[in-house]
N, C-alpha and C. Protein backbone atom coordinates (compact mmCIF):
# COMPACT_ATOMS: atom_id res chain seq x y z
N UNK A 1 0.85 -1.17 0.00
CA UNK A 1 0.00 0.00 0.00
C UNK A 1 0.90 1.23 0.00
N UNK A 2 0.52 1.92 -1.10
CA UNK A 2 1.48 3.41 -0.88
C UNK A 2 0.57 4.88 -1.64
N UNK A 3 0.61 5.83 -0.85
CA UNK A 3 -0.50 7.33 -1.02
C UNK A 3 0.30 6.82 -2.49
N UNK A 4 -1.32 7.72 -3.17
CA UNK A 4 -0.68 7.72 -5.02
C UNK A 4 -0.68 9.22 -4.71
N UNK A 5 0.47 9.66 -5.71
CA UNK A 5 0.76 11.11 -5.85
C UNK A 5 -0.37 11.89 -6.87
N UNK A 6 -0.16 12.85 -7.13
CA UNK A 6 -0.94 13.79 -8.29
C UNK A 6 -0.26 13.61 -9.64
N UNK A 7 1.50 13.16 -9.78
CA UNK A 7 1.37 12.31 -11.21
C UNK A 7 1.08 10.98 -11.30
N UNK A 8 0.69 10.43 -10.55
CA UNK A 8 -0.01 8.69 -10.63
C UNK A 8 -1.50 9.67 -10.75
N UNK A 9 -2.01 9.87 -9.93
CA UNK A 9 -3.57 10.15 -10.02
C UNK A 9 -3.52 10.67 -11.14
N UNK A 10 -2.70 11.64 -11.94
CA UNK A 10 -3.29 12.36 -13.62
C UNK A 10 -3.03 10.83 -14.81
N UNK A 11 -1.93 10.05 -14.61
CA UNK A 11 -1.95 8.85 -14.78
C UNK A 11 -3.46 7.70 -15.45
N UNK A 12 -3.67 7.83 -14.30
CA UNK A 12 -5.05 7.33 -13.92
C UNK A 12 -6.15 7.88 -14.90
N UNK A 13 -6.15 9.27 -14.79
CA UNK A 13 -6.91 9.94 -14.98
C UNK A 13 -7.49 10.23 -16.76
N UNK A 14 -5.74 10.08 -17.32
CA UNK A 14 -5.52 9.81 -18.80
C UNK A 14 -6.05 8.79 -18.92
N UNK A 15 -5.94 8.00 -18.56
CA UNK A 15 -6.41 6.40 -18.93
C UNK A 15 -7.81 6.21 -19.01
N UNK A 16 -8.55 6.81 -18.40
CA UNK A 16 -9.94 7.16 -17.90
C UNK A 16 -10.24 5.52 -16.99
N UNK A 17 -9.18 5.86 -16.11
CA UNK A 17 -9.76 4.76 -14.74
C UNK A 17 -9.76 5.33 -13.85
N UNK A 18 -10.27 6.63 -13.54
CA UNK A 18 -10.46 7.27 -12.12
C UNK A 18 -11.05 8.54 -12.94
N UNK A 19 -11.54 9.25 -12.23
CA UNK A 19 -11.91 10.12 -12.01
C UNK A 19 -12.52 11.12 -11.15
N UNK A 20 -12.13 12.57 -10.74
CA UNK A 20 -12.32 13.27 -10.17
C UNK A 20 -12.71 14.91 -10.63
N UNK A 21 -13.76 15.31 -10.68
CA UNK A 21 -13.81 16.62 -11.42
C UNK A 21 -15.02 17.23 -10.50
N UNK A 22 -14.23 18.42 -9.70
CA UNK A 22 -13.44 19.07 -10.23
C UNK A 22 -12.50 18.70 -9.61
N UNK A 23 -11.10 18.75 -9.82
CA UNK A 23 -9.69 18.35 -9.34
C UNK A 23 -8.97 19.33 -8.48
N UNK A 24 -8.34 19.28 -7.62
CA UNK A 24 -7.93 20.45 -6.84
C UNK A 24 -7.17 19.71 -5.68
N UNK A 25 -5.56 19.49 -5.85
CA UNK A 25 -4.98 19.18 -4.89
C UNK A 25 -4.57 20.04 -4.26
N UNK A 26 -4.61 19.68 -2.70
CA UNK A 26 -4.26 20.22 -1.64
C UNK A 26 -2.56 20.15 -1.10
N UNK A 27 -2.01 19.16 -1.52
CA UNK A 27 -0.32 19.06 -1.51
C UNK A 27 -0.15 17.74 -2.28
N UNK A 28 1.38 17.43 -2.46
CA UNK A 28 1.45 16.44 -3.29
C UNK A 28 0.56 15.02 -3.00
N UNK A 29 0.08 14.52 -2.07
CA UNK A 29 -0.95 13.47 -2.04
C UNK A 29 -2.72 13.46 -1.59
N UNK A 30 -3.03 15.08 -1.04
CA UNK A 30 -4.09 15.29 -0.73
C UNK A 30 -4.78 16.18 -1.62
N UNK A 31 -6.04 15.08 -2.14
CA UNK A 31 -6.75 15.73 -2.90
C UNK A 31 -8.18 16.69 -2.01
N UNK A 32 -8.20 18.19 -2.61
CA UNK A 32 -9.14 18.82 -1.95
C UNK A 32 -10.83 18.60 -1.95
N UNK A 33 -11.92 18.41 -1.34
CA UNK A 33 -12.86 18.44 -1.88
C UNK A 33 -13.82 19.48 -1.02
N UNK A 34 -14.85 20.02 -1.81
CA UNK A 34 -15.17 21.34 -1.00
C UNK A 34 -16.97 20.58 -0.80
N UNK A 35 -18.02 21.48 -0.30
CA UNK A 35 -18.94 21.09 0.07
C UNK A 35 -20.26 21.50 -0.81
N UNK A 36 -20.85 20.87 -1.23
CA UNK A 36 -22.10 21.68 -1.83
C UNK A 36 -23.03 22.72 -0.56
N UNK A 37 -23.77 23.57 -1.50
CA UNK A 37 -24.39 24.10 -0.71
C UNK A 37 -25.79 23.96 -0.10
N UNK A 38 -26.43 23.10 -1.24
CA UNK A 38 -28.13 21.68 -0.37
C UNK A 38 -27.65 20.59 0.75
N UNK A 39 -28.13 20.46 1.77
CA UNK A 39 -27.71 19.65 2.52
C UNK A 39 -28.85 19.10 3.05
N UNK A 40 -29.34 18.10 3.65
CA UNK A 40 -30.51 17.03 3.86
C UNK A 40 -30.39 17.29 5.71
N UNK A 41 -31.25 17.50 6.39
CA UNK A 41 -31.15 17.29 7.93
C UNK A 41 -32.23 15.95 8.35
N UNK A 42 -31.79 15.61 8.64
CA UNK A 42 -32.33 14.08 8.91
C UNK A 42 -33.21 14.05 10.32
N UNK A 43 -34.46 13.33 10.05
CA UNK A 43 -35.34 13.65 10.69
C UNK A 43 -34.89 13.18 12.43
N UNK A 44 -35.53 13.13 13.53
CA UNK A 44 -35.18 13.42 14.68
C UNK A 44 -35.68 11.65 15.08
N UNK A 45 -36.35 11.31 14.25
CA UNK A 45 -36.69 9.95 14.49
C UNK A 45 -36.92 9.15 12.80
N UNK A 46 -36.00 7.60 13.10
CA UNK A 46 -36.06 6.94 11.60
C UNK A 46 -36.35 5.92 12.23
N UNK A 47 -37.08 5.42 11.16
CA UNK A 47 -37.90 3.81 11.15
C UNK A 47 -37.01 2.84 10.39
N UNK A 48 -35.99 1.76 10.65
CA UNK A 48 -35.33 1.72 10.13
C UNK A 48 -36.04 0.15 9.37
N UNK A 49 -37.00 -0.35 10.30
CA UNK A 49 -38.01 -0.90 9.63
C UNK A 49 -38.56 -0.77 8.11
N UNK A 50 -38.97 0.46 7.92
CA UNK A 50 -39.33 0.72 6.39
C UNK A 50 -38.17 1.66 5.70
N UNK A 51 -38.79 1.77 4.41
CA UNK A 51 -38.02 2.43 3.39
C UNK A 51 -37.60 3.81 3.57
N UNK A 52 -36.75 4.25 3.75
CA UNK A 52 -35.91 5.59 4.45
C UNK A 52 -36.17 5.81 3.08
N UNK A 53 -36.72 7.17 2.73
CA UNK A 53 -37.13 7.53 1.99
C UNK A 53 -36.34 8.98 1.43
N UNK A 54 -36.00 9.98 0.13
CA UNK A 54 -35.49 11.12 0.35
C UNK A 54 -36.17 12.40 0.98
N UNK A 55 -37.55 11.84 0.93
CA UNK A 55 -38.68 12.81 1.28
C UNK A 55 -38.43 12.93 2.40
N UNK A 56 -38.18 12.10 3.54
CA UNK A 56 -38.36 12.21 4.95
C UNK A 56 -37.05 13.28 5.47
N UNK A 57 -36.59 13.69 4.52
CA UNK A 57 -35.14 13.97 4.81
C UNK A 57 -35.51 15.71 4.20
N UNK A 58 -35.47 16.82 4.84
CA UNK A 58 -35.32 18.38 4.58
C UNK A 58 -34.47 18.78 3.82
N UNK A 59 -34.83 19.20 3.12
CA UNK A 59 -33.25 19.78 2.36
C UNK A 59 -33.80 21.41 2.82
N UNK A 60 -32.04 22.16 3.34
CA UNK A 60 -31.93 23.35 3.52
C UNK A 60 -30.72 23.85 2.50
N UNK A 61 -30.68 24.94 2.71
CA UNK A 61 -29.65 25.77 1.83
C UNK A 61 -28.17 26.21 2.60
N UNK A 62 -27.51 26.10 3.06
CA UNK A 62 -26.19 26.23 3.86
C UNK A 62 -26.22 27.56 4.20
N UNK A 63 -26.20 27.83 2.73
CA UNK A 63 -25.52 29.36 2.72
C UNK A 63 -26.78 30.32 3.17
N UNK A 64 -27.78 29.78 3.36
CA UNK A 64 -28.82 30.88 4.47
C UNK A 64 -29.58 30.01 5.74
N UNK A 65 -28.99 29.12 5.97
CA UNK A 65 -29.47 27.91 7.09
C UNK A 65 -28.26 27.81 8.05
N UNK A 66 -28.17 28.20 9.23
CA UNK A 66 -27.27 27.66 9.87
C UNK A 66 -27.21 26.23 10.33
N UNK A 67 -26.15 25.78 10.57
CA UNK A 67 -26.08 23.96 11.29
C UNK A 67 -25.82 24.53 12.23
N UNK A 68 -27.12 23.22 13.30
CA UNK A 68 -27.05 23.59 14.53
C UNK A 68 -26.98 22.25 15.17
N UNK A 69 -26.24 22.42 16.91
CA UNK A 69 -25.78 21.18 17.47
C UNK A 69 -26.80 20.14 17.82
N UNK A 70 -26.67 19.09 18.04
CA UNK A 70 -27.63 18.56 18.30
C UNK A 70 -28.11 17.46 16.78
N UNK A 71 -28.14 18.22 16.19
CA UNK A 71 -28.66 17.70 14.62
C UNK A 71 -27.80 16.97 13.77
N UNK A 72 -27.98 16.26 13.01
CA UNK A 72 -26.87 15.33 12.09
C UNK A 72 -27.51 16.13 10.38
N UNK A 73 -26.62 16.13 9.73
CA UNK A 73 -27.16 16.68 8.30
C UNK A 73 -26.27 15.67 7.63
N UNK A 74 -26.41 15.19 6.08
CA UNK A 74 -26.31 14.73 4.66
C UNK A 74 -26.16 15.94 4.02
N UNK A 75 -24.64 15.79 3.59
CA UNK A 75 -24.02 16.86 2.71
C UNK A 75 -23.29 16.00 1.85
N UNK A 76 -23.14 16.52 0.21
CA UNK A 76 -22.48 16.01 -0.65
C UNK A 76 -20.85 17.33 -1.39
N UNK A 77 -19.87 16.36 -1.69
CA UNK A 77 -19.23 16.95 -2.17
C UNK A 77 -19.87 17.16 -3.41
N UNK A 78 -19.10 18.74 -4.04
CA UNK A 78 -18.72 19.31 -5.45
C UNK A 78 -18.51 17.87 -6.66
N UNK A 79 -17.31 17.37 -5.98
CA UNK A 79 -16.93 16.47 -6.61
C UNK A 79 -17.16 15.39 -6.98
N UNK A 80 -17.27 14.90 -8.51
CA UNK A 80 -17.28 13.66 -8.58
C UNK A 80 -16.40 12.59 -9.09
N UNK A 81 -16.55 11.67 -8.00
CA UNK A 81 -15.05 10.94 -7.87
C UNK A 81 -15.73 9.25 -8.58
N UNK A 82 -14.58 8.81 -9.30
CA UNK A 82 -14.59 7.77 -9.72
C UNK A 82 -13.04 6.83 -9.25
N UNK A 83 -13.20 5.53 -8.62
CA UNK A 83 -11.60 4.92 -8.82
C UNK A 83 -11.90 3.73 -8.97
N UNK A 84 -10.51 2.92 -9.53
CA UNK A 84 -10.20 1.84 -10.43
C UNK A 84 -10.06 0.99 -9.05
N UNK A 85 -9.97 -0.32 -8.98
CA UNK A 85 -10.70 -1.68 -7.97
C UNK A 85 -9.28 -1.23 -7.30
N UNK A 86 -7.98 -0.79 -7.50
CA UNK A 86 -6.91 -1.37 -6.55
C UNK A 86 -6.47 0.10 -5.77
N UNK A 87 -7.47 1.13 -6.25
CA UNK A 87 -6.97 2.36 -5.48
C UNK A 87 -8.42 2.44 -4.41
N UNK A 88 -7.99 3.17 -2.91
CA UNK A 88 -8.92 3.18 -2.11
C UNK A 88 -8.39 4.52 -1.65
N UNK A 89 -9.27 5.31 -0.32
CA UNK A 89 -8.86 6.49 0.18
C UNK A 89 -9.58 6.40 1.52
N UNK A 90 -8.92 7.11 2.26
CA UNK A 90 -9.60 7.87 3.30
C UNK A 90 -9.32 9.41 3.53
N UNK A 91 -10.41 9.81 4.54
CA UNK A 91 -11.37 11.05 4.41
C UNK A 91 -10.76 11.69 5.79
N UNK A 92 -10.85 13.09 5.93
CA UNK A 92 -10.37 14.00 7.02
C UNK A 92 -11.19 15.61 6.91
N UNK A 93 -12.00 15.62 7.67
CA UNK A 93 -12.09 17.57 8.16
C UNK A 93 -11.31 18.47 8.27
N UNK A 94 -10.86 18.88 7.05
CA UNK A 94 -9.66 20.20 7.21
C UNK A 94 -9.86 20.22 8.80
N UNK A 95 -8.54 20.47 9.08
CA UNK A 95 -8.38 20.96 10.65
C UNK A 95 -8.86 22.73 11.32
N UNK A 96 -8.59 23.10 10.04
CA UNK A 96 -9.53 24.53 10.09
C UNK A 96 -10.64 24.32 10.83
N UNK A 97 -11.60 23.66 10.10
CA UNK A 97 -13.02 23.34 10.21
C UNK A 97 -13.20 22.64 11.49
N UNK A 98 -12.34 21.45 11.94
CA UNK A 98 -12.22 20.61 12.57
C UNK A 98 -11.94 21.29 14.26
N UNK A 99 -11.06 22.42 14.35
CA UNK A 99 -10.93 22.82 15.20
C UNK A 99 -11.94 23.91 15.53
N UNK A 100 -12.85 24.42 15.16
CA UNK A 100 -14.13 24.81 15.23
C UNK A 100 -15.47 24.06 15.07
N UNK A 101 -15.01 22.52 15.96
CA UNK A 101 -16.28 21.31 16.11
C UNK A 101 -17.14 21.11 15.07
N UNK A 102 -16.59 21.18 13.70
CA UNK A 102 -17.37 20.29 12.54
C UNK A 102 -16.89 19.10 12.28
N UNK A 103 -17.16 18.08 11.98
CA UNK A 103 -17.22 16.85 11.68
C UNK A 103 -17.44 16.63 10.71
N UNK A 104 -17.07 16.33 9.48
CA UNK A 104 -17.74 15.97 8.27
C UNK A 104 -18.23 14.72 7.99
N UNK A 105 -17.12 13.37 8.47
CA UNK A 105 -17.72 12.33 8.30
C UNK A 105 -17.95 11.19 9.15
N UNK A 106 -18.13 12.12 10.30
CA UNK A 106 -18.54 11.22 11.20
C UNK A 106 -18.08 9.26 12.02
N UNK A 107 -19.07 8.48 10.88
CA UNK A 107 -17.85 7.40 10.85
C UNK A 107 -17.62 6.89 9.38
N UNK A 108 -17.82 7.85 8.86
CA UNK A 108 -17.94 7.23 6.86
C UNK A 108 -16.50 8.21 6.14
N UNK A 109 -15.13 7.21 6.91
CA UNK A 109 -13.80 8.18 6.44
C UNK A 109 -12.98 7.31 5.58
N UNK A 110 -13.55 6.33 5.26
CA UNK A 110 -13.08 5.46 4.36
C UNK A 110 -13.41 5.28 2.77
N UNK A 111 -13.27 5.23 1.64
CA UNK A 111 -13.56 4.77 0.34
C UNK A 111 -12.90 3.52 -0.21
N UNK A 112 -14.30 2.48 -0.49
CA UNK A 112 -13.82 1.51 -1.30
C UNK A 112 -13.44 1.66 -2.61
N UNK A 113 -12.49 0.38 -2.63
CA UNK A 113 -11.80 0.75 -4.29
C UNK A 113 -12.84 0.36 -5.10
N UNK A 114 -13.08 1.10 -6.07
CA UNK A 114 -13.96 0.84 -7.03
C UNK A 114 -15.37 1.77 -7.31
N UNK A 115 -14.85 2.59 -5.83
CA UNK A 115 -16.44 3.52 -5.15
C UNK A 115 -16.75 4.38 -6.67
N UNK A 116 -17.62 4.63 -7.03
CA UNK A 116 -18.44 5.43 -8.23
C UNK A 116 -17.33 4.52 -9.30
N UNK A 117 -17.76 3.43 -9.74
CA UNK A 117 -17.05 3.00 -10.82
C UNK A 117 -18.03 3.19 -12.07
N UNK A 118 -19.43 2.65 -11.76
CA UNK A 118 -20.28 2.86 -12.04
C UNK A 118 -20.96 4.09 -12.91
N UNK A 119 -20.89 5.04 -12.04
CA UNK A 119 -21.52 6.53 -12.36
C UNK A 119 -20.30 7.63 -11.41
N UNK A 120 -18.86 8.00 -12.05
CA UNK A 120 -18.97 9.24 -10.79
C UNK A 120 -19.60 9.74 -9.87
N UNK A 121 -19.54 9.81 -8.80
CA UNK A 121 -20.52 10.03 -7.68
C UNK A 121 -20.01 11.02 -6.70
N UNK A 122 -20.80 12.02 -5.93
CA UNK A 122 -20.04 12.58 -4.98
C UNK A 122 -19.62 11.67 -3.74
N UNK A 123 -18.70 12.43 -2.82
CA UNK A 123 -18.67 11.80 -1.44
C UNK A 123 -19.99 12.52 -0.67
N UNK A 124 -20.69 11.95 0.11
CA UNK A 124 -21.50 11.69 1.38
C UNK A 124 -20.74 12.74 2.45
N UNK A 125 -21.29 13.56 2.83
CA UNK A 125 -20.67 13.95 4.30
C UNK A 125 -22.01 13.73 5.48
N UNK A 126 -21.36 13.53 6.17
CA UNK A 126 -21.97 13.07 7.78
C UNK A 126 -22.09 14.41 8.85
N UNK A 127 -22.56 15.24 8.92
CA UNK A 127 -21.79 16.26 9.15
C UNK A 127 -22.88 16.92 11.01
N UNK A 128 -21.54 17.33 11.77
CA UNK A 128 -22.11 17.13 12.78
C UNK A 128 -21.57 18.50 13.50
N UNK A 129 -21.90 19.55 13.98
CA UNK A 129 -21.55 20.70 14.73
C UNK A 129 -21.21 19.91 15.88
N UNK A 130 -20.39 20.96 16.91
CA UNK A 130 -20.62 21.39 17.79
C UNK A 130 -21.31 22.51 18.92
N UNK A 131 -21.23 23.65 18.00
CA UNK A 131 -21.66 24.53 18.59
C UNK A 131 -22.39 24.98 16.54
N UNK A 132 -23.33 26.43 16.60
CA UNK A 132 -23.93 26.90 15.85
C UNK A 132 -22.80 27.41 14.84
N UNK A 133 -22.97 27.10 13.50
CA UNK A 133 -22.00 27.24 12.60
C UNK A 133 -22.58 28.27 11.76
N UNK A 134 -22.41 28.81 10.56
CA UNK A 134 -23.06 30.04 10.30
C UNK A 134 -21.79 30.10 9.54
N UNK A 135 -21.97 30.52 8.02
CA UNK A 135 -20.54 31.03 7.28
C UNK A 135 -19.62 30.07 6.32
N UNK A 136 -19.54 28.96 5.86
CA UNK A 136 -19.44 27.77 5.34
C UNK A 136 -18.68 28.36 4.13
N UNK A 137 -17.49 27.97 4.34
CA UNK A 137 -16.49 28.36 2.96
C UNK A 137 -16.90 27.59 1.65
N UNK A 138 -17.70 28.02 1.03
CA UNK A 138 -17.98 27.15 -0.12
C UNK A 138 -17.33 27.01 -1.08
N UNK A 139 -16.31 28.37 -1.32
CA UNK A 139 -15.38 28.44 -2.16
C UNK A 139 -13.93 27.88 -2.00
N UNK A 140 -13.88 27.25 -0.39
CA UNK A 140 -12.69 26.53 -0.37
C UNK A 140 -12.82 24.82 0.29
N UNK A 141 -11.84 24.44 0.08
CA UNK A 141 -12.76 22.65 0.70
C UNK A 141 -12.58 22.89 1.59
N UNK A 142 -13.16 21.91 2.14
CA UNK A 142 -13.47 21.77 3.13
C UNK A 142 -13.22 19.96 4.30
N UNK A 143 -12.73 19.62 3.12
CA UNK A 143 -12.11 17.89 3.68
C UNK A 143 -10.76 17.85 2.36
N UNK A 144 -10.45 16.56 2.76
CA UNK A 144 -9.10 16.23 2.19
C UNK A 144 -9.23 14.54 1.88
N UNK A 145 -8.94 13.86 0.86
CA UNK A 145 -9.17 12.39 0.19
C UNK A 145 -7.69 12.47 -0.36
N UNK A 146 -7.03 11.40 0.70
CA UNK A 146 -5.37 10.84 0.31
C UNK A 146 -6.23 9.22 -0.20
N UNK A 147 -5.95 9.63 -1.35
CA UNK A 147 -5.56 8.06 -1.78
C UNK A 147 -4.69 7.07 -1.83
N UNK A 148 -4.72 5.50 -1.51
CA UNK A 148 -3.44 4.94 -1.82
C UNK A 148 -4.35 4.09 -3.11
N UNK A 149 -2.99 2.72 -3.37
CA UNK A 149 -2.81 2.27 -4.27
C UNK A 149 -2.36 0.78 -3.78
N UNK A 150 -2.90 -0.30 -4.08
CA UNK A 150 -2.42 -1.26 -3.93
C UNK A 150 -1.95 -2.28 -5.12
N UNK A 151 -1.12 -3.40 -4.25
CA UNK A 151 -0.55 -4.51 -5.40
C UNK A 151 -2.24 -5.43 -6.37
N UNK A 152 -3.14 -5.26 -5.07
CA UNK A 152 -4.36 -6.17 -5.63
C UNK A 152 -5.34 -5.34 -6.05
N UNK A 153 -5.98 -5.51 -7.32
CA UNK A 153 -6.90 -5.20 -7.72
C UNK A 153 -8.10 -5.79 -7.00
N UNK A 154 -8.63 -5.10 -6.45
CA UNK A 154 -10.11 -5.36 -5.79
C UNK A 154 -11.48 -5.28 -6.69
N UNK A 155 -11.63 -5.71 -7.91
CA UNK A 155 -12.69 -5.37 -8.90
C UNK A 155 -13.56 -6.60 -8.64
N UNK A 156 -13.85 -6.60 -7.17
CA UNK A 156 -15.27 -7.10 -6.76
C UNK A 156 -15.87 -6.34 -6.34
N UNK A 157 -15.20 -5.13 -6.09
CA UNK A 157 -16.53 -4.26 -5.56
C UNK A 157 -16.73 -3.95 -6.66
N UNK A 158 -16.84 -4.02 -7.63
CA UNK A 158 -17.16 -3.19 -8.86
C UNK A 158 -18.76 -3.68 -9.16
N UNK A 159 -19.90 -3.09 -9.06
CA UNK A 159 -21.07 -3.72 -9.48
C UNK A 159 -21.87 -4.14 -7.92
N UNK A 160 -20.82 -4.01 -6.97
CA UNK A 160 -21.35 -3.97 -5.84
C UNK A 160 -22.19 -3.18 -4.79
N UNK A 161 -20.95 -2.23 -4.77
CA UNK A 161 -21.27 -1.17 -4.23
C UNK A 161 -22.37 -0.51 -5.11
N UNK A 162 -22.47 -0.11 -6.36
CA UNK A 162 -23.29 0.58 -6.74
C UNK A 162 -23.72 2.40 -6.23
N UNK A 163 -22.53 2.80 -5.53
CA UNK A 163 -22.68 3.94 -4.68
C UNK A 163 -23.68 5.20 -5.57
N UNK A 164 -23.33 5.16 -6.84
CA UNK A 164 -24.59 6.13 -7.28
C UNK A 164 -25.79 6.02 -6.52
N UNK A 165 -26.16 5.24 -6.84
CA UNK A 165 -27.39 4.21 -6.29
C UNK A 165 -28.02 4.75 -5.30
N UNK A 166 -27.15 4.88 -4.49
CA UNK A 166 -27.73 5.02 -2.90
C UNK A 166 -27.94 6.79 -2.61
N UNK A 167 -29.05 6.72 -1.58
CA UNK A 167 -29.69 7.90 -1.20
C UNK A 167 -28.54 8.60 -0.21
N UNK A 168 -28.09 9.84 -0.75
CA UNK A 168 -28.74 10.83 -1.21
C UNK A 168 -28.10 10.92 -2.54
N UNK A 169 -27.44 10.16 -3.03
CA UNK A 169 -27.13 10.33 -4.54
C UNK A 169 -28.00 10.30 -5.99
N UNK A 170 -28.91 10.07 -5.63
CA UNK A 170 -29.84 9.83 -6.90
C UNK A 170 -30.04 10.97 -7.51
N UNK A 171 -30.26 12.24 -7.11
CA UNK A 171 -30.27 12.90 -7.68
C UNK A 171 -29.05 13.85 -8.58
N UNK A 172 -28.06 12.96 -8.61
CA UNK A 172 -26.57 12.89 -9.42
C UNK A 172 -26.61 12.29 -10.85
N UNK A 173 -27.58 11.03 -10.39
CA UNK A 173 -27.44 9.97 -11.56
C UNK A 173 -28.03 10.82 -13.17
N UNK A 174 -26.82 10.55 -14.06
CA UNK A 174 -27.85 10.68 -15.06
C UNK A 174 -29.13 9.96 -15.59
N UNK A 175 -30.20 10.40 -16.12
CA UNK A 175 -31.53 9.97 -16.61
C UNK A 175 -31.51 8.58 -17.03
N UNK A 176 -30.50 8.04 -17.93
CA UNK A 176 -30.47 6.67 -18.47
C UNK A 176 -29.67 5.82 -17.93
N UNK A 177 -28.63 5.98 -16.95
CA UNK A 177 -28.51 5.67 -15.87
C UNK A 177 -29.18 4.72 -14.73
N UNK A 178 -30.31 5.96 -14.43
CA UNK A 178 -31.33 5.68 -13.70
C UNK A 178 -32.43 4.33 -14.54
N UNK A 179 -32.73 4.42 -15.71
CA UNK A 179 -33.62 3.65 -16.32
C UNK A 179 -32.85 2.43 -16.50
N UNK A 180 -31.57 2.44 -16.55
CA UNK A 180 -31.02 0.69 -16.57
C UNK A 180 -31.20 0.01 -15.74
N UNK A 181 -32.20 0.49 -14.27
CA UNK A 181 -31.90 0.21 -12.92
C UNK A 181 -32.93 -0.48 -12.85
């Protein structure tokens, strides 16, 4: 296992076995990703019994909604990331952010290899205050995705995961996409 750099990741990228757009590294192995500005607040009680639905889930606007403690929200990156079965990553809260009690991903800091092989997909944020937040750099990221690289190709998750797929991503998927489903 070894971090892939930003000339392995453009590598990759030529080849069209990964993908990430928009692209924006943060130093030679950390790629930047910033936050959209719709975010989902998740209701105060889930039935995990039935179908978790997108409806049950609020969507607010960031940039005129403050996050407040107490509450868990569904936020998606800008970005959409695609990788090949033998590259994987994990996830971090700029320390900026981090040292002013945001959380982005809670316990979802990992990416399987192969994640959006499918359909590019954003990352998921988990995102959790501490205290009342107000002000959300939208124009700069706001987490960080070091990827590594391994000897084994993992192209079983491929067709597995299906991460488009899953809620709150659907509304990412393109139209025909969606109808192969």
């Amino acid at each position: 296992m070894k971090p892939l750099t930003q000339k392995q990741f453009g590598n990759l990228r030529r080849k069209r076995l990964a993908v990430c757009h928009p692209l924006n590294f943060l130093d030679e192995h950390k790629i930047g990703l910033h936050l959209d500005y719709k975010a989902r607040v998740l209701p105060e009680k889930i039935d995990l019994n039935t179908n978790v639905i997108p409806e049950n889930f609020v969507e607010i606007d960031l940039r005129q909604e403050p996050l407040l403690p107490g509450r868990k929200y569904l936020g998606t990156s800008t970005q959409h990331i695609s990788l090949p079965g033998n590259v994987w990553g994990m996830l971090h809260t700029r320390s900026t952010l981090a040292r002013f009690g945001i959380d982005l991903f809670g316990s979802s800091y990992y990416i399987s290899p192969g994640f959006g092989a499918e359909v590019p997909t954003p990352i998921v944020y988990e995102i959790s205050v501490s205290s009342e937040i107000i002000g959300i750099p939208f124009d700069e990221p706001v987490a960080g995705m070091l990827l590594f690289t391994s000897d084994t190709d993992s192209s079983l998750w491929r067709g597995k995961g299906r991460h488009a797929f899953r809620f709150p991503f659907s509304q990412y998927i393109p139209r025909a996409a969606r109808e192969d489903d």
